[in-house]
C-alpha atoms as a PDB file:
ATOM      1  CA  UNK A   1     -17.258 -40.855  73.294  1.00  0.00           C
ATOM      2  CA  UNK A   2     -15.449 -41.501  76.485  1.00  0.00           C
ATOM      3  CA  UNK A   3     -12.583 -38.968  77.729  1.00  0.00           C
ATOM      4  CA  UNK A   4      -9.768 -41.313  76.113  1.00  0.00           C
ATOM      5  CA  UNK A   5     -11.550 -40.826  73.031  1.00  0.00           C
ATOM      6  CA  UNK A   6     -11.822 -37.625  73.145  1.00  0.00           C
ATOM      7  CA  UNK A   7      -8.182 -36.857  74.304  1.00  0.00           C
ATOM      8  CA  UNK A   8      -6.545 -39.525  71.655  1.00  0.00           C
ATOM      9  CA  UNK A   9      -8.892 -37.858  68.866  1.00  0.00           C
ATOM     10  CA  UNK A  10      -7.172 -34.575  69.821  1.00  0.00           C
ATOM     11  CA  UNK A  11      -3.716 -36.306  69.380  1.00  0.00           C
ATOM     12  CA  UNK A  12      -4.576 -38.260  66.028  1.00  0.00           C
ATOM     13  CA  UNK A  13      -6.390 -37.747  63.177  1.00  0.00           C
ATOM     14  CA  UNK A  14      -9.142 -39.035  62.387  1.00  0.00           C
ATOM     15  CA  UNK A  15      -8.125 -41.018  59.632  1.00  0.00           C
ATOM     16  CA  UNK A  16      -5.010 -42.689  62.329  1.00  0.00           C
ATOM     17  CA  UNK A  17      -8.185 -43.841  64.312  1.00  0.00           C
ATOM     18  CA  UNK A  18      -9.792 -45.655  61.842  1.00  0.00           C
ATOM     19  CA  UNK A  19      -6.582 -47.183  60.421  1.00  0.00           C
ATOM     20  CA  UNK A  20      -5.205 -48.454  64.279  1.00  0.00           C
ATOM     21  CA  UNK A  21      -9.229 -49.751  64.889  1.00  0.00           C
ATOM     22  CA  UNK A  22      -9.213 -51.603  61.747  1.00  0.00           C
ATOM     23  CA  UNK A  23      -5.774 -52.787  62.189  1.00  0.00           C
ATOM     24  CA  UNK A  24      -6.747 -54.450  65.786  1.00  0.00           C
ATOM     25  CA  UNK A  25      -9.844 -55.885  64.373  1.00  0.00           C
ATOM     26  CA  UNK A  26      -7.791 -57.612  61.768  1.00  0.00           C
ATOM     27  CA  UNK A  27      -5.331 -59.135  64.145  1.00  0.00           C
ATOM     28  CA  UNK A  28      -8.227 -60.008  66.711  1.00  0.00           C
ATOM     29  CA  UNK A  29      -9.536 -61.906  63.875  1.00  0.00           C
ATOM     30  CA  UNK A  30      -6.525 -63.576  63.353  1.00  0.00           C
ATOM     31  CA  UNK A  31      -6.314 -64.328  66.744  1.00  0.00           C
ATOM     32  CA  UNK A  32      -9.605 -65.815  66.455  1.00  0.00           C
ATOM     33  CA  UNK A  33      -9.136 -67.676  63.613  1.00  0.00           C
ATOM     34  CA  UNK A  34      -5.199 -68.524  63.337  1.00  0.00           C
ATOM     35  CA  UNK A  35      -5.957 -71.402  61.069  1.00  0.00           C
ATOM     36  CA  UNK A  36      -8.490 -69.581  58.358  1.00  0.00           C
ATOM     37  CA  UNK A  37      -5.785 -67.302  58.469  1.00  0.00           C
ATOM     38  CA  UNK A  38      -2.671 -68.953  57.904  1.00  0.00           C
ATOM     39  CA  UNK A  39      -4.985 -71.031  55.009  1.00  0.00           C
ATOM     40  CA  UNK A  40      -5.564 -67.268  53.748  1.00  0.00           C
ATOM     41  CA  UNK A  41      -2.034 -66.250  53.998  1.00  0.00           C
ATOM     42  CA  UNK A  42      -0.776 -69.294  52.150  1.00  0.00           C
ATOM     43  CA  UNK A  43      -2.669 -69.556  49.628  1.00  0.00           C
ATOM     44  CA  UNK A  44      -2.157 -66.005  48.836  1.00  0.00           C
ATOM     45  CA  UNK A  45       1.690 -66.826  48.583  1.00  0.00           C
ATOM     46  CA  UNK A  46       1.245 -69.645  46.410  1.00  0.00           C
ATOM     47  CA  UNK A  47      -0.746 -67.862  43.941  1.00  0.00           C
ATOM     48  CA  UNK A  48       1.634 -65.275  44.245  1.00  0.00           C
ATOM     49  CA  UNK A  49       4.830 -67.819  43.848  1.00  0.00           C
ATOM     50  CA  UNK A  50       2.943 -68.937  40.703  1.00  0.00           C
ATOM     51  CA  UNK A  51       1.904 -66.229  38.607  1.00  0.00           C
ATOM     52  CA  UNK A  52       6.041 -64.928  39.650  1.00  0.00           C
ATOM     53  CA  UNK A  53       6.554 -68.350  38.161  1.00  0.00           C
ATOM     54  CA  UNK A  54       4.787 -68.060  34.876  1.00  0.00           C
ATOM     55  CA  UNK A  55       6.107 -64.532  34.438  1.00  0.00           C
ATOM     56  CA  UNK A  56       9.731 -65.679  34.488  1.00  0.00           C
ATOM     57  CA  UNK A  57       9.831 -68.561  32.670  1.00  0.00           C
ATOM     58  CA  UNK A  58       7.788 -66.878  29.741  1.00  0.00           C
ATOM     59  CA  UNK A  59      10.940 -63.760  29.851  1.00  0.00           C
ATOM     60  CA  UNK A  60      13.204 -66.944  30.210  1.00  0.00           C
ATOM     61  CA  UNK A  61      12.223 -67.945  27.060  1.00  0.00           C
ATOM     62  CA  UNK A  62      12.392 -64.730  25.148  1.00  0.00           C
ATOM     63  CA  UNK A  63      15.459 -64.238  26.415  1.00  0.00           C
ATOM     64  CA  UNK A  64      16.676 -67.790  25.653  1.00  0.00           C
ATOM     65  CA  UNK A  65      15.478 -67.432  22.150  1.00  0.00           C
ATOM     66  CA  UNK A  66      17.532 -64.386  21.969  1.00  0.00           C
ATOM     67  CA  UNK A  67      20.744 -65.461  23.061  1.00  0.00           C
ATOM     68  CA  UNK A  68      20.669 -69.026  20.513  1.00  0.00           C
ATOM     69  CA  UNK A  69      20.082 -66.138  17.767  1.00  0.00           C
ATOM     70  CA  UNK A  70      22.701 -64.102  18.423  1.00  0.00           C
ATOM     71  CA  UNK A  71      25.280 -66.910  18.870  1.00  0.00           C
ATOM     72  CA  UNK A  72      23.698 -68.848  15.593  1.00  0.00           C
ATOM     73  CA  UNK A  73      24.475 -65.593  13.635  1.00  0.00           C
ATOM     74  CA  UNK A  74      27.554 -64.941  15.659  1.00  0.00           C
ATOM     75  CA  UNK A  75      28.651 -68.722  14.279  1.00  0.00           C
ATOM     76  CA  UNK A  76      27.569 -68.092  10.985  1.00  0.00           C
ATOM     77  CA  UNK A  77      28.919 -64.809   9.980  1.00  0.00           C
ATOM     78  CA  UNK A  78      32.477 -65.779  11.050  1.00  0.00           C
ATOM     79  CA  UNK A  79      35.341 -66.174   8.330  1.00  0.00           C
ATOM     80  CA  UNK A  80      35.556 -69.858  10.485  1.00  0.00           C
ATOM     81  CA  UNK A  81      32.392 -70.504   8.027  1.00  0.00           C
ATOM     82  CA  UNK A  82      33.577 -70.162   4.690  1.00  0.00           C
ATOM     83  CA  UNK A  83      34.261 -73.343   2.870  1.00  0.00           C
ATOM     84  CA  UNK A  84      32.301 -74.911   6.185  1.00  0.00           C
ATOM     85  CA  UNK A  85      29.042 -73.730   5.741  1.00  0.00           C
ATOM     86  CA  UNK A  86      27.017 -77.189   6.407  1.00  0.00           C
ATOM     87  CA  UNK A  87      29.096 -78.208   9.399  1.00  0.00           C
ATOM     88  CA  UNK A  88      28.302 -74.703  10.978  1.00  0.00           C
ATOM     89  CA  UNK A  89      25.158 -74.751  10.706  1.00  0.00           C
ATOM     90  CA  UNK A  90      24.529 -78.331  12.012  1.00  0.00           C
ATOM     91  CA  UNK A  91      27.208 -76.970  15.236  1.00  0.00           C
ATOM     92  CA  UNK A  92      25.014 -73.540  15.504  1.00  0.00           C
ATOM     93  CA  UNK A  93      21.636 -75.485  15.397  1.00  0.00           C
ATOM     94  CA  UNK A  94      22.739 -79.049  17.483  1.00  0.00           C
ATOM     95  CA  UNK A  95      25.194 -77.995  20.193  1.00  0.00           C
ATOM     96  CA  UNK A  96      24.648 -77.415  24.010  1.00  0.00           C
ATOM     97  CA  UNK A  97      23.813 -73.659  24.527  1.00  0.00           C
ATOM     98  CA  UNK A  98      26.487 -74.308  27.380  1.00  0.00           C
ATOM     99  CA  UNK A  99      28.710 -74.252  24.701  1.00  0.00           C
ATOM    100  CA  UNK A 100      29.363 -70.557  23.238  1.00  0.00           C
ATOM    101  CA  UNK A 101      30.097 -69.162  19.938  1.00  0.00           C
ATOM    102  CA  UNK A 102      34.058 -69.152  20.416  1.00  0.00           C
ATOM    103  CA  UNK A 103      34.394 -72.572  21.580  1.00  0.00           C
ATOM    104  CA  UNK A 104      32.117 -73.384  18.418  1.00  0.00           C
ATOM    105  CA  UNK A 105      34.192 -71.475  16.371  1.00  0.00           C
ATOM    106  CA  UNK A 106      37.244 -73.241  17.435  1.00  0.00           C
ATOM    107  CA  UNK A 107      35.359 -76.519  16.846  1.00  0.00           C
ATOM    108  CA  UNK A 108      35.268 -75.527  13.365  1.00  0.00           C
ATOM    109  CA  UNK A 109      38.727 -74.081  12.710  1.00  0.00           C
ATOM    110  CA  UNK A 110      39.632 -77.449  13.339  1.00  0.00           C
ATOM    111  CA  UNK A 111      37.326 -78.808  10.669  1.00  0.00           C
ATOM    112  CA  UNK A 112      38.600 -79.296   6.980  1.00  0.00           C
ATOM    113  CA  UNK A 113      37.179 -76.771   4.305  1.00  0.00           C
ATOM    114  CA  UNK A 114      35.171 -77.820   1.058  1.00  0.00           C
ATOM    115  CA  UNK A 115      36.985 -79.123  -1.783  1.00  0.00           C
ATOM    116  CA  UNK A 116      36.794 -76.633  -4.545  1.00  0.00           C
ATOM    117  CA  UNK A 117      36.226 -79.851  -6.783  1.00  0.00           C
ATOM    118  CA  UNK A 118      33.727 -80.796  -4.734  1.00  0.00           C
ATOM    119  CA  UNK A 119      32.791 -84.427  -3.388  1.00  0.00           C
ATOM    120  CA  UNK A 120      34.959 -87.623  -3.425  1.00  0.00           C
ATOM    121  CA  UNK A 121      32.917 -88.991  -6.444  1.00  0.00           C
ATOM    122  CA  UNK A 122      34.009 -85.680  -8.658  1.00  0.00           C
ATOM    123  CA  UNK A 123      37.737 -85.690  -7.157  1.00  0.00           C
ATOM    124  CA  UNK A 124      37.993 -89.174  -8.533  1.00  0.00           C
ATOM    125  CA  UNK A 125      36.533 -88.305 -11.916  1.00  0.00           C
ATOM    126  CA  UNK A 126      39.407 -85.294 -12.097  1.00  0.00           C
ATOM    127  CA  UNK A 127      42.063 -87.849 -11.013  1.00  0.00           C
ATOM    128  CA  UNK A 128      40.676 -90.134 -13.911  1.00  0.00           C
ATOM    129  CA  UNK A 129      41.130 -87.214 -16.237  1.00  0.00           C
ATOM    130  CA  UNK A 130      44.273 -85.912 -15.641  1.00  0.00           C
ATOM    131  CA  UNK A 131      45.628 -89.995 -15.761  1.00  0.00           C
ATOM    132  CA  UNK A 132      43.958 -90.385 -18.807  1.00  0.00           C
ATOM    133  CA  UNK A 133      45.189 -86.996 -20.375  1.00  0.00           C
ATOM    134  CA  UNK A 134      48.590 -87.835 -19.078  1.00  0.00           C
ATOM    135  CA  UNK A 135      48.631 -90.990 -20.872  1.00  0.00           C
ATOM    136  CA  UNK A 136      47.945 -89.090 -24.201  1.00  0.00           C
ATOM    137  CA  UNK A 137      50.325 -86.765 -23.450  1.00  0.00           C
ATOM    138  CA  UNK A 138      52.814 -89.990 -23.222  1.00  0.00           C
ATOM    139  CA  UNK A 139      51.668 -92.051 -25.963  1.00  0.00           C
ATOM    140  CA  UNK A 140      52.419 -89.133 -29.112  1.00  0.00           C
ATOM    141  CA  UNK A 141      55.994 -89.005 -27.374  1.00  0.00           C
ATOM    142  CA  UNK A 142      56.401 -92.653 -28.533  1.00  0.00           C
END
C-alpha cells in the first residue's frame, strides 16, 4: 500500500473503499464502452416499462370488472327498475361505462313501465272482452 492508501484507509472504512473502487471501475467501463452500455441501460428500461405494463393493465382490469358490477347492481336494485326490468338490464349490460348509474337511471325513469296486462296481443284480447261483455250487458236491456 502506498501512503495515500494508507492515510485514506485511516479516514474510510474499509467497506467505503471497496464501494468508491468498484464504483470507478463501473463508470471506467462505461467510459469504455458507452454504447454496450447505453444498449444495457435500455434494455433494462424497456423490460422494466413492460413488466410495469403488464402489471397495470391486469389491476386495470380487476378494477374495471369491479366498477361495471357495482354500477350493474347499482342499476338494478333501483326502484327506477320495477315494472322495467328487461330494459335495465339491456342499459346495465350495453351502455358506455362513460355513462354512470344515475344518468342510466334517468334513462329509465323516462322509460314506460310494464303493462300489468301484459303485451299488446293480451291488451287487445281484454279490450275484446270487455266490448263483447258490454254488448251483453246492452242487449238484455232491449
Amino acid at each position: 500500500m502506498t501512503d495515500d492508501t494508507t492515510a485514506a484507509a485511516g479516514r474510510y472504512t474499509l467497506e467505503q473503499i471497496e464501494e468508491a473502487r468498484a464504483e470507478a471501475f463501473n463508470s471506467a467501463r462505461a467510459e469504455a464502452y458507452p454504447e454496450a452500455h447505453a444498449a444495457g441501460l435500455a434494455a433494462g428500461r424497456a423490460a422494466g416499462v413492460e413488466e410495469a405494463h403488464a402489471a397495470g393493465y391486469a389491476e386495470g382490469e380487476v378494477l374495471g370488472r369491479i366498477e361495471f358490477r357495482q354500477r350493474a347492481a347499482a342499476i338494478m336494485q333501483s326502484p327506477e327498475t320495477k315494472g322495467r326490468e328487461d330494459s335495465a338490464l339491456h342499459l346495465a349490460l350495453n351502455t358506455p361505462l362513460e355513462m354512470d348509474a344515475e344518468a342510466v337511471i334517468g334513462l329509465l325513469a323516462t322509460l314506460p313501465r310494464a303493462s300489468a296486462v301484459g303485451s299488446i296481443g293480451e291488451r287487445a284480447q281484454a279490450t275484446v272482452r270487455r266490448f263483447n261483455s258490454d254488448d251483453d250487458a246492452n242487449a238484455t236491456l232491449h
